[in-house]
N, C-alpha and C. Protein backbone atom coordinates (compact mmCIF):
# COMPACT_ATOMS: atom_id res chain seq x y z
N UNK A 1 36.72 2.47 8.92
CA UNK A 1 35.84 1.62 9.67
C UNK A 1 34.48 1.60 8.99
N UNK A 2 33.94 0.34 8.36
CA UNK A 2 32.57 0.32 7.82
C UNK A 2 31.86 -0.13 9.09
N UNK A 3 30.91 0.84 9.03
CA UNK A 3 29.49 0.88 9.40
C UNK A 3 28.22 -0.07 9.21
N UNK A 4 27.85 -1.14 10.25
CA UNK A 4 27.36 -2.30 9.30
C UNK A 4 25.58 -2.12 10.04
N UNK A 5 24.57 -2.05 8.73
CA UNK A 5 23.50 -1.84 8.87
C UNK A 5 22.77 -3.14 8.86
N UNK A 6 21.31 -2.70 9.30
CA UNK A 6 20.59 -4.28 8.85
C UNK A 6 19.49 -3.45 7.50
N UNK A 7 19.47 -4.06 6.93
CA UNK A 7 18.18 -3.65 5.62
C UNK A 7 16.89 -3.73 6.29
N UNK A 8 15.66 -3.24 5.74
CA UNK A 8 14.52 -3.38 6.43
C UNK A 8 13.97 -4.43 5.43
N UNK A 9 13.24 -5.11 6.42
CA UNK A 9 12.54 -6.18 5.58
C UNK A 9 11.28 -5.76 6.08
N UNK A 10 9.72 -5.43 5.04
CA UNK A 10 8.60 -5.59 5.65
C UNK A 10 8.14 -6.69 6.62
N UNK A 11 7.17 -6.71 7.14
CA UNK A 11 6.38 -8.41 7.42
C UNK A 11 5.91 -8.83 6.80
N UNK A 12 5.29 -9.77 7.10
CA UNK A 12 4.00 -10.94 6.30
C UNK A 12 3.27 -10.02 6.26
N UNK A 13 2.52 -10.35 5.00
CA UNK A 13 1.00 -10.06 4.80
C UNK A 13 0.21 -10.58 5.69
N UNK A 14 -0.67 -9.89 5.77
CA UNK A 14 -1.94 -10.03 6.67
C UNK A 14 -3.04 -10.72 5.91
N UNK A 15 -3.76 -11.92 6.13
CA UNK A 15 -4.80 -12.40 5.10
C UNK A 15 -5.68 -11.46 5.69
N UNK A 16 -6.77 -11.42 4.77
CA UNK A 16 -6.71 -11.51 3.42
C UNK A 16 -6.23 -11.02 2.68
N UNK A 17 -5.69 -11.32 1.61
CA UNK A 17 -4.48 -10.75 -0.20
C UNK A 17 -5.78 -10.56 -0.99
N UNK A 18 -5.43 -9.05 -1.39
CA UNK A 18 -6.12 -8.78 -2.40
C UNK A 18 -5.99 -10.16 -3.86
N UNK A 19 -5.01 -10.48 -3.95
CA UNK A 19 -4.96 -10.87 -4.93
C UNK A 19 -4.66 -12.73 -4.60
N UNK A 20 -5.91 -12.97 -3.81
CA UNK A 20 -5.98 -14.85 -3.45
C UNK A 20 -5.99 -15.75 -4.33
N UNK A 21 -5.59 -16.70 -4.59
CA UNK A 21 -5.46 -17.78 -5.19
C UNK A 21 -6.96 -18.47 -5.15
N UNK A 22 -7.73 -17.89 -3.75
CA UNK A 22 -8.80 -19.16 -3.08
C UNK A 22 -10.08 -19.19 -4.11
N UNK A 23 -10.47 -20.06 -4.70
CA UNK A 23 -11.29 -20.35 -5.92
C UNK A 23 -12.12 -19.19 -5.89
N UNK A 24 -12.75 -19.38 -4.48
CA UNK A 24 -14.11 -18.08 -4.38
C UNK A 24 -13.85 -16.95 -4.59
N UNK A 25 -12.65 -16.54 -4.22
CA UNK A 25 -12.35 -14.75 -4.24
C UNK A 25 -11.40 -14.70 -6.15
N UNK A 26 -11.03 -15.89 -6.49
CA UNK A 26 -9.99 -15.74 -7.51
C UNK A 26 -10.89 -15.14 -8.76
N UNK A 27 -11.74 -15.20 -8.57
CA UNK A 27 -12.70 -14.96 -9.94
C UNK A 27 -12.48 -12.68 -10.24
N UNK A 28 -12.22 -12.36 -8.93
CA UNK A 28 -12.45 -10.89 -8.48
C UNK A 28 -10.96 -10.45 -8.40
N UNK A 29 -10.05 -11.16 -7.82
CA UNK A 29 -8.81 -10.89 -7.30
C UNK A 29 -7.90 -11.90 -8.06
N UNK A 30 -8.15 -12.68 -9.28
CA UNK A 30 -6.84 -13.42 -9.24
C UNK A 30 -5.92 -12.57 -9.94
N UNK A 31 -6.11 -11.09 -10.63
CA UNK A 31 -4.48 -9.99 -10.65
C UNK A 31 -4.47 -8.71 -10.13
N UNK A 32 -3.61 -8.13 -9.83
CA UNK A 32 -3.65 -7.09 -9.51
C UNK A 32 -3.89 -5.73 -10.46
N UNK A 33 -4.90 -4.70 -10.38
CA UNK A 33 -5.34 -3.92 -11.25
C UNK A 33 -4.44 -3.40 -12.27
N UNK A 34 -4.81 -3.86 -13.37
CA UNK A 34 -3.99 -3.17 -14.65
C UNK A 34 -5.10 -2.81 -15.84
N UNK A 35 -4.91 -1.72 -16.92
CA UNK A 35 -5.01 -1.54 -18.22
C UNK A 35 -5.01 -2.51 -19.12
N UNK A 36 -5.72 -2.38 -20.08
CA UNK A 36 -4.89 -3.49 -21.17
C UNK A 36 -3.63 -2.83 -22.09
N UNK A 37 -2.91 -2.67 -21.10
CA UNK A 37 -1.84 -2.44 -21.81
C UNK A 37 -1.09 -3.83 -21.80
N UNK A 38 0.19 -3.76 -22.55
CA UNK A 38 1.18 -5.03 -22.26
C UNK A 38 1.46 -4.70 -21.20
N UNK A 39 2.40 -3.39 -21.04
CA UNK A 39 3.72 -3.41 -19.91
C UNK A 39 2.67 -2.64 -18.95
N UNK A 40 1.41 -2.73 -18.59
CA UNK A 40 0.77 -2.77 -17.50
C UNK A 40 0.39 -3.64 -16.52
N UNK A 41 -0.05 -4.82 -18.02
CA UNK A 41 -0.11 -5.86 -17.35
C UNK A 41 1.15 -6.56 -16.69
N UNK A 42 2.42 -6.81 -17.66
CA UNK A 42 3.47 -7.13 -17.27
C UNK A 42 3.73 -6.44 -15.30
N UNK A 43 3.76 -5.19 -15.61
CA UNK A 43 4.04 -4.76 -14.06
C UNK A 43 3.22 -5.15 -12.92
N UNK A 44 1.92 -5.65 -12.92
CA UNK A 44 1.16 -6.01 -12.34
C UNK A 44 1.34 -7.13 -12.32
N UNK A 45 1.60 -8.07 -12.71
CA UNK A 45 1.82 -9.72 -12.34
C UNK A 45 3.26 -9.69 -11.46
N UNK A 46 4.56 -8.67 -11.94
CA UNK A 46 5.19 -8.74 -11.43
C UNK A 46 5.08 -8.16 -9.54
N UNK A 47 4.19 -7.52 -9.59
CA UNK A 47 3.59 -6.92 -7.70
C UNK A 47 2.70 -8.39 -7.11
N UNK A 48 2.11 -8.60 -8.37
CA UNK A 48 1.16 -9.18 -7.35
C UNK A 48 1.10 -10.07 -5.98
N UNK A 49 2.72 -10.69 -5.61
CA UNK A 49 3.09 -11.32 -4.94
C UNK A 49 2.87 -10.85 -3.80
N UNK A 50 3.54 -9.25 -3.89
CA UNK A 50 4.19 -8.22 -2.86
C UNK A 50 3.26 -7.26 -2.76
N UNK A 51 1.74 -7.30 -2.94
CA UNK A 51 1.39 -5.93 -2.72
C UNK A 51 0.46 -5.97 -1.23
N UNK A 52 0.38 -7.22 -0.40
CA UNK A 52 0.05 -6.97 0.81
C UNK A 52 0.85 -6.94 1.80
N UNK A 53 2.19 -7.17 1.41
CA UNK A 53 3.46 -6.95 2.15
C UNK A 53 3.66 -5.71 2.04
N UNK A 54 3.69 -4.80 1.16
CA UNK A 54 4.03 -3.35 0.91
C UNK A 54 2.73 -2.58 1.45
N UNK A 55 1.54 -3.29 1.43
CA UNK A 55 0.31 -2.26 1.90
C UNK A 55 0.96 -2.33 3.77
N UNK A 56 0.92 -3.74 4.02
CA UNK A 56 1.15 -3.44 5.62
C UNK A 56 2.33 -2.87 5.62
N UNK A 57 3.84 -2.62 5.49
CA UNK A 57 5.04 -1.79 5.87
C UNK A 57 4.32 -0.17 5.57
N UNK A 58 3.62 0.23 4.61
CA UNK A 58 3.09 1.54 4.97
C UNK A 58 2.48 1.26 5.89
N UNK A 59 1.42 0.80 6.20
CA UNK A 59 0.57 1.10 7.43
C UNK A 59 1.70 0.90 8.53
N UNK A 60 2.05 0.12 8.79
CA UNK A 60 3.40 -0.03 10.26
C UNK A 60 3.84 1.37 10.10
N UNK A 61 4.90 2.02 8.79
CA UNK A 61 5.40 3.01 9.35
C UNK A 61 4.30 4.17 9.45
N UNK A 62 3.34 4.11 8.99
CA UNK A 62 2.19 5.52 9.20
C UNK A 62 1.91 5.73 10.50
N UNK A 63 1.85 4.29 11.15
CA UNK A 63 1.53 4.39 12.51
C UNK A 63 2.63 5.22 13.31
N UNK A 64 3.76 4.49 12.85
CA UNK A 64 4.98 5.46 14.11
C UNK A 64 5.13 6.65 14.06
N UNK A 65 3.99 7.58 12.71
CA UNK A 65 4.26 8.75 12.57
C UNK A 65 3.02 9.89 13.66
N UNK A 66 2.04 8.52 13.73
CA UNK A 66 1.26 9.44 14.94
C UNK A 66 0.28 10.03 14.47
N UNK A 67 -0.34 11.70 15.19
CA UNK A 67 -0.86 12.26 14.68
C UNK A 67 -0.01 13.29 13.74
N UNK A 68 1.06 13.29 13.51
CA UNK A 68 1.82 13.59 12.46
C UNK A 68 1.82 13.45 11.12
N UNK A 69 1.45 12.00 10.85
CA UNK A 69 0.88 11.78 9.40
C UNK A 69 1.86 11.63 8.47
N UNK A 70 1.08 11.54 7.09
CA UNK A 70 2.64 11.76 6.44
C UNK A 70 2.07 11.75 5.00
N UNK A 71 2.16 12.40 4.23
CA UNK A 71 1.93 12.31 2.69
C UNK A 71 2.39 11.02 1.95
N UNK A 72 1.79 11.35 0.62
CA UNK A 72 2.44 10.12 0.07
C UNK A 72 4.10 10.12 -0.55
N UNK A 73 4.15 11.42 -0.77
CA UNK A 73 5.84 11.56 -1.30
C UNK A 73 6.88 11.69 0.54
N UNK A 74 6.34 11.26 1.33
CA UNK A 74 6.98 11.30 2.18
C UNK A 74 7.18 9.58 2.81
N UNK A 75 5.97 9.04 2.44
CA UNK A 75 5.71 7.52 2.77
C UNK A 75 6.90 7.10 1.89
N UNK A 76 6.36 7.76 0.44
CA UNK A 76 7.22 6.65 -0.72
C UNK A 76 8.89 7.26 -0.37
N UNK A 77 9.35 8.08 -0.13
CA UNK A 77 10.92 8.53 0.49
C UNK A 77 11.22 7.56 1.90
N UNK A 78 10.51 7.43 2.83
CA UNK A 78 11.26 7.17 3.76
C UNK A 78 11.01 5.27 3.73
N UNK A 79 9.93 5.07 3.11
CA UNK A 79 9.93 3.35 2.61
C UNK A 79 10.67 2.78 1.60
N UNK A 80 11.29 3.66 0.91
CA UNK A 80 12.28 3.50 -0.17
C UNK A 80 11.31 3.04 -1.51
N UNK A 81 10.34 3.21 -1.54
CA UNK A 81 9.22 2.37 -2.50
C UNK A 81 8.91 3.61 -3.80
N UNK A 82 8.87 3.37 -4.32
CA UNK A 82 8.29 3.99 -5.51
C UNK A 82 6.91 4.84 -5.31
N UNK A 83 6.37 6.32 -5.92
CA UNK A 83 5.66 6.80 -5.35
C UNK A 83 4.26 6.13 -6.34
N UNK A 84 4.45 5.16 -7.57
CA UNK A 84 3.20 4.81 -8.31
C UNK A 84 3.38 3.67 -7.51
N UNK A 85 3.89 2.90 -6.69
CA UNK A 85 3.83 2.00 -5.53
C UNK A 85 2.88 1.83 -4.66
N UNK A 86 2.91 3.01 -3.95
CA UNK A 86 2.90 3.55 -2.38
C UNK A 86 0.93 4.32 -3.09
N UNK A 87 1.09 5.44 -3.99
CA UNK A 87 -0.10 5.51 -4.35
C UNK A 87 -1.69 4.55 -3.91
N UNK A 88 -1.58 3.92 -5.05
CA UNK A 88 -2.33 2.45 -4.70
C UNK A 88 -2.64 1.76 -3.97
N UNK A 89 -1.49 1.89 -2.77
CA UNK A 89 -1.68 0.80 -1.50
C UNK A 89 -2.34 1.92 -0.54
N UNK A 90 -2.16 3.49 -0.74
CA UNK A 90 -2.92 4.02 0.16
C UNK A 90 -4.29 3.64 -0.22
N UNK A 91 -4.64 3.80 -1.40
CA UNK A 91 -6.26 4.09 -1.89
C UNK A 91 -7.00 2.63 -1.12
N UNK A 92 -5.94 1.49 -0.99
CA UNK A 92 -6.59 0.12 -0.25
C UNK A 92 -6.46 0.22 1.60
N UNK A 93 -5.45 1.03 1.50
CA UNK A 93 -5.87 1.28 3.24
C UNK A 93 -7.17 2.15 3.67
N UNK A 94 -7.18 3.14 2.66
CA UNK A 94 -8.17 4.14 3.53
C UNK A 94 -9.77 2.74 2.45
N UNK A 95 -9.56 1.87 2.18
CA UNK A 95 -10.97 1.24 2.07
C UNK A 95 -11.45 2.01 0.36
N UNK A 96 -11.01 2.55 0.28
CA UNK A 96 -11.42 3.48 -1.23
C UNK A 96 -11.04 2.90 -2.75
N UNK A 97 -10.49 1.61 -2.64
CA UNK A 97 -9.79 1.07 -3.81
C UNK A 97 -11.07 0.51 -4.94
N UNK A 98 -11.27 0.98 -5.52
CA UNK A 98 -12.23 0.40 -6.77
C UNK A 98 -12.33 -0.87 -7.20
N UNK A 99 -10.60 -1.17 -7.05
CA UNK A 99 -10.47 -2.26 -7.73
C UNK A 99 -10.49 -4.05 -6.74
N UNK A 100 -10.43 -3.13 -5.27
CA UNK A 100 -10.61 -4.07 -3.82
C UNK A 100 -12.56 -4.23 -3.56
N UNK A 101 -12.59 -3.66 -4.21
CA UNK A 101 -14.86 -4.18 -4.54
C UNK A 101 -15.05 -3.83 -2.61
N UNK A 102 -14.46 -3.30 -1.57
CA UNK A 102 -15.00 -3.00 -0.84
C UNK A 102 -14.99 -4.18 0.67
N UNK A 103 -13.56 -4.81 -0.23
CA UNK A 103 -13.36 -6.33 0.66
C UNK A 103 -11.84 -5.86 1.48
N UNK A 104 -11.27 -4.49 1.71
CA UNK A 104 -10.31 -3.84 2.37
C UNK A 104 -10.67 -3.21 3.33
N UNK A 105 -11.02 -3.00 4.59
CA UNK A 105 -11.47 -2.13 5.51
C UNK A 105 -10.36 -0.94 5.60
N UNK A 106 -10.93 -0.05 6.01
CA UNK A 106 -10.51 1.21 5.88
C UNK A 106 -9.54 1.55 7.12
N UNK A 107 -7.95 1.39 7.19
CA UNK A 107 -7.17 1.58 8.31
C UNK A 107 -6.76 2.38 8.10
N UNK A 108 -7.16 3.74 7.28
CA UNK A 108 -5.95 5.32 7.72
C UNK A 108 -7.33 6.01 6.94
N UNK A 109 -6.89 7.32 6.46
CA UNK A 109 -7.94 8.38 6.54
C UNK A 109 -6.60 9.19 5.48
N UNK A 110 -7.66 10.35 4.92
CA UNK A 110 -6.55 11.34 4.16
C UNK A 110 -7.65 12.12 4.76
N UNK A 111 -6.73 12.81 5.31
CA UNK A 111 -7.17 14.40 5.79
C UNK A 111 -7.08 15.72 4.85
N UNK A 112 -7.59 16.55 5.22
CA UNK A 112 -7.45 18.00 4.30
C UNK A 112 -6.35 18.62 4.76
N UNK A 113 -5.54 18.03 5.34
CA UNK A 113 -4.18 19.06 5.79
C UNK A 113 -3.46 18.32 4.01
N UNK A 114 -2.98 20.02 4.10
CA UNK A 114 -1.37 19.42 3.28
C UNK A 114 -0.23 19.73 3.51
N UNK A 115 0.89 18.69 2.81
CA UNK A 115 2.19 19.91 3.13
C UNK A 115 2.92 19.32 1.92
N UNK A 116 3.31 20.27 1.84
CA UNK A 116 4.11 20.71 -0.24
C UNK A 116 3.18 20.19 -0.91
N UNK A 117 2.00 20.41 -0.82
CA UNK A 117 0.66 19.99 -2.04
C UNK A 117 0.37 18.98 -2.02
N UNK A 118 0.48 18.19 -1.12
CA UNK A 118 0.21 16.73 -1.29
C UNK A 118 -0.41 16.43 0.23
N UNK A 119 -1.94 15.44 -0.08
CA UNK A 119 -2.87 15.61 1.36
C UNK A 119 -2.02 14.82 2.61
N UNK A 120 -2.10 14.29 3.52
CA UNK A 120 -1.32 14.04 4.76
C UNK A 120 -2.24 12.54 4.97
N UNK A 121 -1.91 11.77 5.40
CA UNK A 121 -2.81 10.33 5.97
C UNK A 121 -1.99 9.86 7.22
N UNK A 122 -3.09 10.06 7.78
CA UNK A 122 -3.14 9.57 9.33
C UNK A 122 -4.19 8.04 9.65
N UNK A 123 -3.52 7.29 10.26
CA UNK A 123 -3.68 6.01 10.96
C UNK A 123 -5.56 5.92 11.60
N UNK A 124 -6.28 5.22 11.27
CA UNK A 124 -7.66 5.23 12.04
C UNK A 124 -7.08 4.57 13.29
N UNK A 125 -7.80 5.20 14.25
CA UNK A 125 -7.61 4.72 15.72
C UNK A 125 -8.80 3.95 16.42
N UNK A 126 -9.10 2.52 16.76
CA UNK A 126 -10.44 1.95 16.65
C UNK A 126 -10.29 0.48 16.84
């Protein structure tokens, strides 16, 4: 007897996208942060579609974790996402992204708790 699942699909992005098309913001945001490398850049054009869809499915599941929290090797395991993925999209939730110039408001926090060496991020409540 097979067992029939549904896959998870994130949601929509939430405007604003780091990475807008809209003339005014395109000058700051028209790619997503890369090196000059080739296959940096290459990997980065290939996200850029998906990286405010993947920032909100972390934040959704961070939330169901509470004051529980959850590291990043625990985000990137149970989202199925890659942990140089999941990295990045925290640094734009908690508002800290260098490369977001300060146009991401800050929806989670990294706390000083850890667990297996890696800090814990919990949801801002507000």
């Amino acid at each position: 007897m097979k067992i029939r699942h549904v896959h998870y699909s994130p949601p929509e992005p939430l405007p604003p996208d780091l990475f807008t098309t809209d003339p005014v913001s395109a000058v700051i945001f028209q790619f997503p942060p890369s090196v000059p490398v080739d296959t940096s850049r290459e990997a980065a054009s290939r996200v850029a579609g998906h990286t405010a869809r993947i920032r909100e499915a972390i934040y959704l599941w961070l939330r169901t974790q509470g004051s529980h929290g959850a590291t990043a090797g625990e985000i990137s395991t149970q989202c199925g996402l890659n942990p140089s993925t999941v990295r990045p999209r925290l640094r734009e939730l908690e508002g800290t992204a260098p490369w977001a110039h300060g146009k991401l408001p800050a929806r989670i926090v990294r706390t000083a708790e850890r667990r297996k060496g890696m800090r814990v991020y919990r949801v801002l409540h507000g």
